[in-house]
N, C-alpha and C. Protein backbone atom coordinates (compact mmCIF):
# COMPACT_ATOMS: atom_id res chain seq x y z
N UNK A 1 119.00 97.65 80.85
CA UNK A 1 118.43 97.09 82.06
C UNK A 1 118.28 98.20 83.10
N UNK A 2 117.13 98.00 83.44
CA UNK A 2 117.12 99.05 84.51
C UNK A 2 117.64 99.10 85.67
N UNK A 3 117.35 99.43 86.96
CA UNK A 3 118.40 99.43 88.06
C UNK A 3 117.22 98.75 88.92
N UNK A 4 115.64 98.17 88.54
CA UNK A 4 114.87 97.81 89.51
C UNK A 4 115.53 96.36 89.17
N UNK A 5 115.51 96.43 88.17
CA UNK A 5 116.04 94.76 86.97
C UNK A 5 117.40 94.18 87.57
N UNK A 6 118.21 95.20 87.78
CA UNK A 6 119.30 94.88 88.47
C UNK A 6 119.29 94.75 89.94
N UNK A 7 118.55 95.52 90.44
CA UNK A 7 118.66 94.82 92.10
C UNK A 7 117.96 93.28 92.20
N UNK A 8 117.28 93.27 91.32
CA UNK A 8 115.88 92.23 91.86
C UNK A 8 117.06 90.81 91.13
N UNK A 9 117.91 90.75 89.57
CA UNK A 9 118.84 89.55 89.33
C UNK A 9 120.04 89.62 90.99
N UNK A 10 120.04 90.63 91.35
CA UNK A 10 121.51 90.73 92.63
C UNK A 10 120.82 89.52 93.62
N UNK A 11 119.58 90.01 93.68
CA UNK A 11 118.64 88.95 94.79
C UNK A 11 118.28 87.41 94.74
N UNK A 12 117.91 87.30 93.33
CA UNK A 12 117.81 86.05 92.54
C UNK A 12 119.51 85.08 92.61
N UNK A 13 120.30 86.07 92.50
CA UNK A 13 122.24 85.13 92.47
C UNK A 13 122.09 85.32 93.74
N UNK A 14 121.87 85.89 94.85
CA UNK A 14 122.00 86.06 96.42
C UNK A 14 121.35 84.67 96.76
N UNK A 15 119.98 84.18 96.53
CA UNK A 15 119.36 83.55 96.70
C UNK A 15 119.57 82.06 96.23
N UNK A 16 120.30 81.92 95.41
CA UNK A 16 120.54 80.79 94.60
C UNK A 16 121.46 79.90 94.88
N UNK A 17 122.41 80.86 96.14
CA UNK A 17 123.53 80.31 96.76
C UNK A 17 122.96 79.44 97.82
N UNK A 18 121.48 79.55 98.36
CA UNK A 18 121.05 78.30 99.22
C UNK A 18 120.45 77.33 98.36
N UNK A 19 120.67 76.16 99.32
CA UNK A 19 120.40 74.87 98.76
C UNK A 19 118.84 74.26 98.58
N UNK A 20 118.33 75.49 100.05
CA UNK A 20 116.95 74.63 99.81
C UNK A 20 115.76 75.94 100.90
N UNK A 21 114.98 75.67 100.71
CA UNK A 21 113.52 76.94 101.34
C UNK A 21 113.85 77.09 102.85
N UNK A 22 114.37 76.32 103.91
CA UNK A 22 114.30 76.63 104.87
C UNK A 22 115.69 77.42 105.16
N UNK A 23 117.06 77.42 104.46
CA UNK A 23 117.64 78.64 104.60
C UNK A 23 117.41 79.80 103.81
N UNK A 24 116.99 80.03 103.03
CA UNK A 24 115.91 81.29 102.41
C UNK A 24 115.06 81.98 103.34
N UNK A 25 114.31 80.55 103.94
CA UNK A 25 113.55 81.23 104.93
C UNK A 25 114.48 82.36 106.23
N UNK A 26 115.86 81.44 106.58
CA UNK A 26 116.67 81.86 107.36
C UNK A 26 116.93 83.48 106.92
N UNK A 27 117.19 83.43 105.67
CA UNK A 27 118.09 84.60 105.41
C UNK A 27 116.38 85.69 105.42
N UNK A 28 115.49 85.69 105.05
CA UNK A 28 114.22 86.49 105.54
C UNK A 28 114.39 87.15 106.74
N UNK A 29 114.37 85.88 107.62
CA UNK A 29 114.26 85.98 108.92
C UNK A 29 115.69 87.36 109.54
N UNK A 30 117.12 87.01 109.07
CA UNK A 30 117.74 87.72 109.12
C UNK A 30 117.87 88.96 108.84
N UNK A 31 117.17 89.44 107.66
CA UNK A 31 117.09 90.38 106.80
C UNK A 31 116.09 91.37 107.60
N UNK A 32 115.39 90.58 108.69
CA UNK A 32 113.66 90.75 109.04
C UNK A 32 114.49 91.34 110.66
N UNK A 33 115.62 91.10 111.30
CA UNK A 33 116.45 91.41 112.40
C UNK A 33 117.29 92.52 112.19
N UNK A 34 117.48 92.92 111.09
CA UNK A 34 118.39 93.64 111.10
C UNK A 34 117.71 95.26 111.23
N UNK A 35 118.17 96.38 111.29
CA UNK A 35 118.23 97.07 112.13
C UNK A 35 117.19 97.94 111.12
N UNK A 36 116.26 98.49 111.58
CA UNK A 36 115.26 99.66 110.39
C UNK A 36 115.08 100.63 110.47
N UNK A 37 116.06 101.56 109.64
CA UNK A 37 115.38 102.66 110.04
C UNK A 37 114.02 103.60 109.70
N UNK A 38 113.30 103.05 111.07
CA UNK A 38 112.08 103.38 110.49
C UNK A 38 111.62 104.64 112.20
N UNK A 39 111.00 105.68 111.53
CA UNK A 39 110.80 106.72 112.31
C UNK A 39 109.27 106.35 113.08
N UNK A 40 109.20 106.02 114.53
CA UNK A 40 108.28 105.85 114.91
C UNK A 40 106.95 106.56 114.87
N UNK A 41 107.07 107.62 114.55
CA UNK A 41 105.77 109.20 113.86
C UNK A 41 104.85 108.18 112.72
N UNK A 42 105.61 107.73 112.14
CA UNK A 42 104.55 107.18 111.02
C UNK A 42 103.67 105.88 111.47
N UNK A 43 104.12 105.43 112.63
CA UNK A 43 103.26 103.98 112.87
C UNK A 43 101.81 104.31 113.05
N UNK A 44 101.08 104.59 112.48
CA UNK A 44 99.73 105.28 111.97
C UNK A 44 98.79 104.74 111.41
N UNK A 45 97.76 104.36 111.70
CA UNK A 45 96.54 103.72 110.78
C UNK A 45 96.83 104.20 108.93
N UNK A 46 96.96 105.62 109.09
CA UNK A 46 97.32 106.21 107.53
C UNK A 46 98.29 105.11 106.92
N UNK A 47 99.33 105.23 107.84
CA UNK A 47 100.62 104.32 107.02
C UNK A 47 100.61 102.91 106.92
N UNK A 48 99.64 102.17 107.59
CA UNK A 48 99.47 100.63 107.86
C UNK A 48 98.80 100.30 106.34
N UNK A 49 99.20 98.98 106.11
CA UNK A 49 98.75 98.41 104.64
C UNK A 49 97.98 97.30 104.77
N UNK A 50 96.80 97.69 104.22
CA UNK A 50 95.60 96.92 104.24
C UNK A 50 96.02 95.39 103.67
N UNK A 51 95.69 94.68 104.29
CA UNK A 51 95.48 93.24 103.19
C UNK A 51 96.54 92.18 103.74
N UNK A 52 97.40 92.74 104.85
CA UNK A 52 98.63 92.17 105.32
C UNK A 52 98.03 91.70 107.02
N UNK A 53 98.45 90.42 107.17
CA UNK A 53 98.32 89.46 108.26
C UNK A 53 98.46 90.18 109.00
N UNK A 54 99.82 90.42 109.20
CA UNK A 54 100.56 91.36 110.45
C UNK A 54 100.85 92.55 110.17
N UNK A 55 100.99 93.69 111.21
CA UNK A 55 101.30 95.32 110.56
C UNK A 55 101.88 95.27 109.97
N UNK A 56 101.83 96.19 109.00
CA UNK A 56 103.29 96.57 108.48
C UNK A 56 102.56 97.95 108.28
N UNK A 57 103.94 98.90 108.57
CA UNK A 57 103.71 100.38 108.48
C UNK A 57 104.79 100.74 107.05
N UNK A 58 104.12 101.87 106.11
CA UNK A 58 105.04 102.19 105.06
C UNK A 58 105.01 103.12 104.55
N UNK A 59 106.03 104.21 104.41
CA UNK A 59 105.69 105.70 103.54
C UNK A 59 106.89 105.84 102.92
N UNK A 60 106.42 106.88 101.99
CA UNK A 60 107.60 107.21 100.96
C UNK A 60 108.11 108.36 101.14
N UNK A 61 109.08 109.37 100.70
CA UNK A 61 109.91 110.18 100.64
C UNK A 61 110.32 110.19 98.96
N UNK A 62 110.07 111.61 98.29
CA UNK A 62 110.74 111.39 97.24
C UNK A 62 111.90 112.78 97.26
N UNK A 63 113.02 112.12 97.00
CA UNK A 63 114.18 113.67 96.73
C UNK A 63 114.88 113.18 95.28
N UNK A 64 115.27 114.13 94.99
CA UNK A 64 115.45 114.38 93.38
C UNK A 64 115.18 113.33 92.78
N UNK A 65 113.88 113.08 92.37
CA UNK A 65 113.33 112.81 91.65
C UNK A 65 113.24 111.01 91.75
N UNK A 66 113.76 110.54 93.07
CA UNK A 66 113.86 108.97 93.43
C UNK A 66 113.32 108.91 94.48
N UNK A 67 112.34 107.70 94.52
CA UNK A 67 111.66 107.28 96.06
C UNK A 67 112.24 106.94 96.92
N UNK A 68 112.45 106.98 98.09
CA UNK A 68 112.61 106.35 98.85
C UNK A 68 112.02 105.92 100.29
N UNK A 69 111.65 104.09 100.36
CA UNK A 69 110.35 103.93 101.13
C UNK A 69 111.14 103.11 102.46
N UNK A 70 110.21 103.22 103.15
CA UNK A 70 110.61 103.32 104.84
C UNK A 70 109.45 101.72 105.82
N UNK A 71 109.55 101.04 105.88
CA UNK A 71 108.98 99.86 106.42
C UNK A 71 109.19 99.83 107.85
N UNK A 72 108.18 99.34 108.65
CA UNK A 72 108.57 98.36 109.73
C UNK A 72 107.00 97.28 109.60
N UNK A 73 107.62 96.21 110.60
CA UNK A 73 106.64 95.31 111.07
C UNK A 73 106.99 94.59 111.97
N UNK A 74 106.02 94.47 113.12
CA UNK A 74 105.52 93.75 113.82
C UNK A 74 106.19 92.07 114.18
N UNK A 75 106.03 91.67 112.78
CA UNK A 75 106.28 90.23 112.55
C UNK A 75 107.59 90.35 111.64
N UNK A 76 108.32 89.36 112.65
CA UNK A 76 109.86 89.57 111.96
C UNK A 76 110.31 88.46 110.54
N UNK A 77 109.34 87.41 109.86
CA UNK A 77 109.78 87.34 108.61
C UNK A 77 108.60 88.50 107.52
N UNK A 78 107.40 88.87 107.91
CA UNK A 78 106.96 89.75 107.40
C UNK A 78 108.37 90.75 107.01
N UNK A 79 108.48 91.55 107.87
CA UNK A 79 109.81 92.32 108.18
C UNK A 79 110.85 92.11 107.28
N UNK A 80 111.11 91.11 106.65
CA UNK A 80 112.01 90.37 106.16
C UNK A 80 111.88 90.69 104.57
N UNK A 81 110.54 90.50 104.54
CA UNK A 81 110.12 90.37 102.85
C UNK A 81 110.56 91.85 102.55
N UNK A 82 109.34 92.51 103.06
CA UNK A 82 109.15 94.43 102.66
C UNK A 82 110.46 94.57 103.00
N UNK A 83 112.19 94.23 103.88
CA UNK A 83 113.06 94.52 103.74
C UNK A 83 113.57 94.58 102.19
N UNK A 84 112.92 92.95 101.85
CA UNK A 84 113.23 92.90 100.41
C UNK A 84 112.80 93.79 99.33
N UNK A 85 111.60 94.25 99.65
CA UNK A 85 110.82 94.78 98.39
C UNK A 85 111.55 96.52 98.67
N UNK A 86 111.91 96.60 100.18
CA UNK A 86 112.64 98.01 99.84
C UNK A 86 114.14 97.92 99.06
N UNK A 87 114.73 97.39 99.12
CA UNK A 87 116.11 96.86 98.43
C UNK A 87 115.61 97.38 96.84
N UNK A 88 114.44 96.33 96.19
CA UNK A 88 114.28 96.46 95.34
C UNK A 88 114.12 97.68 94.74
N UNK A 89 112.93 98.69 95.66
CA UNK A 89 111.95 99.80 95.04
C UNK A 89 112.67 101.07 95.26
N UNK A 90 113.47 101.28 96.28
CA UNK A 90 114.06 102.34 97.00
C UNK A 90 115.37 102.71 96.26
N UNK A 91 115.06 104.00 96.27
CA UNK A 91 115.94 105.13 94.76
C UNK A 91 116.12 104.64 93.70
N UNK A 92 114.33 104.49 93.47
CA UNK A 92 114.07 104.38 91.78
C UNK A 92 113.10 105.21 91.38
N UNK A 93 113.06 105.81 89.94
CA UNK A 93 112.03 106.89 90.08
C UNK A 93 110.70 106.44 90.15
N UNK A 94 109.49 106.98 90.06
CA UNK A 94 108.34 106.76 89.93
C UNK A 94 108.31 105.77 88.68
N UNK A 95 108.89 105.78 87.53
CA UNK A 95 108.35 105.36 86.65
C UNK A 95 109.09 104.14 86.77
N UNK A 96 110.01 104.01 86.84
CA UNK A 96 110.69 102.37 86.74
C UNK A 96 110.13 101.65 88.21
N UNK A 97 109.64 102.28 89.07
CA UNK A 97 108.50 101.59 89.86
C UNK A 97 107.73 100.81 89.47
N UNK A 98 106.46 101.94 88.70
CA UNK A 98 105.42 101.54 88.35
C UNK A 98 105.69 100.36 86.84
N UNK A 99 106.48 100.66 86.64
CA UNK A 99 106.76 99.50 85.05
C UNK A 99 107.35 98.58 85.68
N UNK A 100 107.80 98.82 86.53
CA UNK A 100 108.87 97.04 87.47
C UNK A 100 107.95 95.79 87.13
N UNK A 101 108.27 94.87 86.58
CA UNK A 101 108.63 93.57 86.22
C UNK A 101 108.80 92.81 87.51
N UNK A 102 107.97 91.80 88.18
CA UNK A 102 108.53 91.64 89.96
C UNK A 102 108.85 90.16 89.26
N UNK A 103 110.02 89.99 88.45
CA UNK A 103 110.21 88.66 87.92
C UNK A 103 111.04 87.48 89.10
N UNK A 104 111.34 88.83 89.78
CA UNK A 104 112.22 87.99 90.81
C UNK A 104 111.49 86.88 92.25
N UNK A 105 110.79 87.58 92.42
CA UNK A 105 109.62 86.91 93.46
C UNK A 105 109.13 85.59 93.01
N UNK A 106 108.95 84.96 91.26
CA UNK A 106 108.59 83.70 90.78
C UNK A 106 110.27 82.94 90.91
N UNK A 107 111.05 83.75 90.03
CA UNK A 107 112.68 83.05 90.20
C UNK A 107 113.11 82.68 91.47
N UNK A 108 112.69 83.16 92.46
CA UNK A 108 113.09 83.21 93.69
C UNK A 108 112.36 81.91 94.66
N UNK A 109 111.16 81.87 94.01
CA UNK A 109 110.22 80.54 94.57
C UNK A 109 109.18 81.66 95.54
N UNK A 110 109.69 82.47 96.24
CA UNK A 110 108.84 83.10 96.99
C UNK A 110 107.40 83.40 97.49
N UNK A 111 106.62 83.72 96.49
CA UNK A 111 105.46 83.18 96.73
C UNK A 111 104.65 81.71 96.61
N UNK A 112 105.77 80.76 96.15
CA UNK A 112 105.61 79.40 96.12
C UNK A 112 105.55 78.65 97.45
N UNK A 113 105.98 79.75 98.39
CA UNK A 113 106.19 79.10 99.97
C UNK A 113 105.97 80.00 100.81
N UNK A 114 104.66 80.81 100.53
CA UNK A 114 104.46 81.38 101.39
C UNK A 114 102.98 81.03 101.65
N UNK A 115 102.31 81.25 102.73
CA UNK A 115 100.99 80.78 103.01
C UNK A 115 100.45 81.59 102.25
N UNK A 116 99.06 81.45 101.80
CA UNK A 116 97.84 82.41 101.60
C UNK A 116 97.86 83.41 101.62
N UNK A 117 98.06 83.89 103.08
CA UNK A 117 97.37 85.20 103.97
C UNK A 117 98.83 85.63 103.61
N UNK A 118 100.37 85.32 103.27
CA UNK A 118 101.79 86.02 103.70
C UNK A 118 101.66 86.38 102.21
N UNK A 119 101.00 85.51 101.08
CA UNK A 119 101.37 85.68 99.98
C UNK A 119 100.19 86.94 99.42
N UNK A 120 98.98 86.78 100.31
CA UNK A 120 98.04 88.50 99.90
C UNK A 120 98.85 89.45 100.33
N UNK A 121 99.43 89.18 101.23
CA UNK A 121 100.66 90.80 102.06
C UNK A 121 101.48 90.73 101.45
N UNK A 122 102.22 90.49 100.99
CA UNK A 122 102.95 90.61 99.73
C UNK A 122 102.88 91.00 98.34
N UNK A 123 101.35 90.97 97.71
CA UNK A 123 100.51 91.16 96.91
C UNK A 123 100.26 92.90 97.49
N UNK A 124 99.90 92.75 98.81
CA UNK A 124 99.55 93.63 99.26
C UNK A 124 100.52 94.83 99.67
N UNK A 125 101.78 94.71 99.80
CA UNK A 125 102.98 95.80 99.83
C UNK A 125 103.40 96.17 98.83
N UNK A 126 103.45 95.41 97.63
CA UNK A 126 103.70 95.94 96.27
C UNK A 126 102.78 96.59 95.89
N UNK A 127 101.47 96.86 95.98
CA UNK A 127 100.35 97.31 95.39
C UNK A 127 100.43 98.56 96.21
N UNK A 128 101.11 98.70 97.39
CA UNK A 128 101.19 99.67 98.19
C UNK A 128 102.18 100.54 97.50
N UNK A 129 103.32 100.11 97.24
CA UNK A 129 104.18 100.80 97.16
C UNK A 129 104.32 101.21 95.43
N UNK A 130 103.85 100.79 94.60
CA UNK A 130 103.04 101.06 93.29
C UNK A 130 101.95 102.25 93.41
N UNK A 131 101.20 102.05 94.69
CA UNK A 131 100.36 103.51 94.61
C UNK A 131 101.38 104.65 95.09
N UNK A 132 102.43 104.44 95.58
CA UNK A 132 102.95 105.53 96.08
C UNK A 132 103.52 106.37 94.84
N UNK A 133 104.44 105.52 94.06
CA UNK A 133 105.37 105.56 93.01
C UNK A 133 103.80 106.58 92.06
N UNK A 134 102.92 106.00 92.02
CA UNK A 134 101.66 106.79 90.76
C UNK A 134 101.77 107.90 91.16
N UNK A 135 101.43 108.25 92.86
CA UNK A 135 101.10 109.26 93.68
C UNK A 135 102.54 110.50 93.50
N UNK A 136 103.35 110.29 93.29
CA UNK A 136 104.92 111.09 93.29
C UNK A 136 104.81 111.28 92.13
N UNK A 137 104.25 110.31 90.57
CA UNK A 137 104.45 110.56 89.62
C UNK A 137 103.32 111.62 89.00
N UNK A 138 101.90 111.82 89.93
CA UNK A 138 100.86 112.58 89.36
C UNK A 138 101.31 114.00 90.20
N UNK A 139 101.98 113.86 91.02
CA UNK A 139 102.31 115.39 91.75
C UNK A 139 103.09 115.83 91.20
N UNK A 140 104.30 115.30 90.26
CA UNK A 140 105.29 115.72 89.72
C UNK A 140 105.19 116.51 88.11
N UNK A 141 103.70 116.00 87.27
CA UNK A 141 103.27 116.90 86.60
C UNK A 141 104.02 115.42 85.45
């Protein structure tokens, strides 16, 4: 099992301990408050991700040989999710990125309750952060 496989079941038993969508939603929301460290230099048209309701700004960093990606947004359960998807993606290499399995997001109900437009930005940060993971993996030879 890999270690994307393993964060994403940690999230799925995290998640399972609520009873029902509107504390899920809670714990988003929480997840979406808590503190980011995110370097204000990058809030940049470059770093903004197309396809998402509300901003969201995102870049990567790779050191020995593991990504690690950097979020903020605007909108604080937006905020919440890409908290999630960094949990997931962040210090893993390029390749167990790009092969990640996002099995957890159906187990989870997640895009089952999200609107339209929350569930393309979501569509839309993974696809982001998948080009990054290619992008580290074609520089790396």
């Amino acid at each position: 099992m890999t270690s994307v496989e393993k964060v994403q079941n940690e999230i799925v038993e995290e998640l399972s301990l609520f009873s029902d969508w509107m504390e899920k939603y809670e714990y988003l929301i929480e997840l979406g408050k808590d503190e980011i460290n995110f370097d204000k230099k990058f809030m940049k048209d470059e770093f903004l991700i197309n396809g998402c309701q509300s901003k969201v700004w995102l870049y990567a960093k790779e050191n020995n040989s593991k990504i690690s990606f950097h979020a903020y947004s605007d909108a604080i359960m937006t905020k919440g999710i890409i908290a999630l998807l960094i949990k997931v993606f962040s210090n893993q290499s390029p390749d167990d990125i790009i092969n990640a399995k996002l099995d957890f997001i159906d187990k989870i109900g997640l895009k089952n309750h999200l609107s339209a437009t929350r569930a393309n930005g979501l569509m839309s940060m993974i696809k982001q952060i998948k080009i990054y993971a290619i992008g580290f993996k074609e520089k790396n030879g």
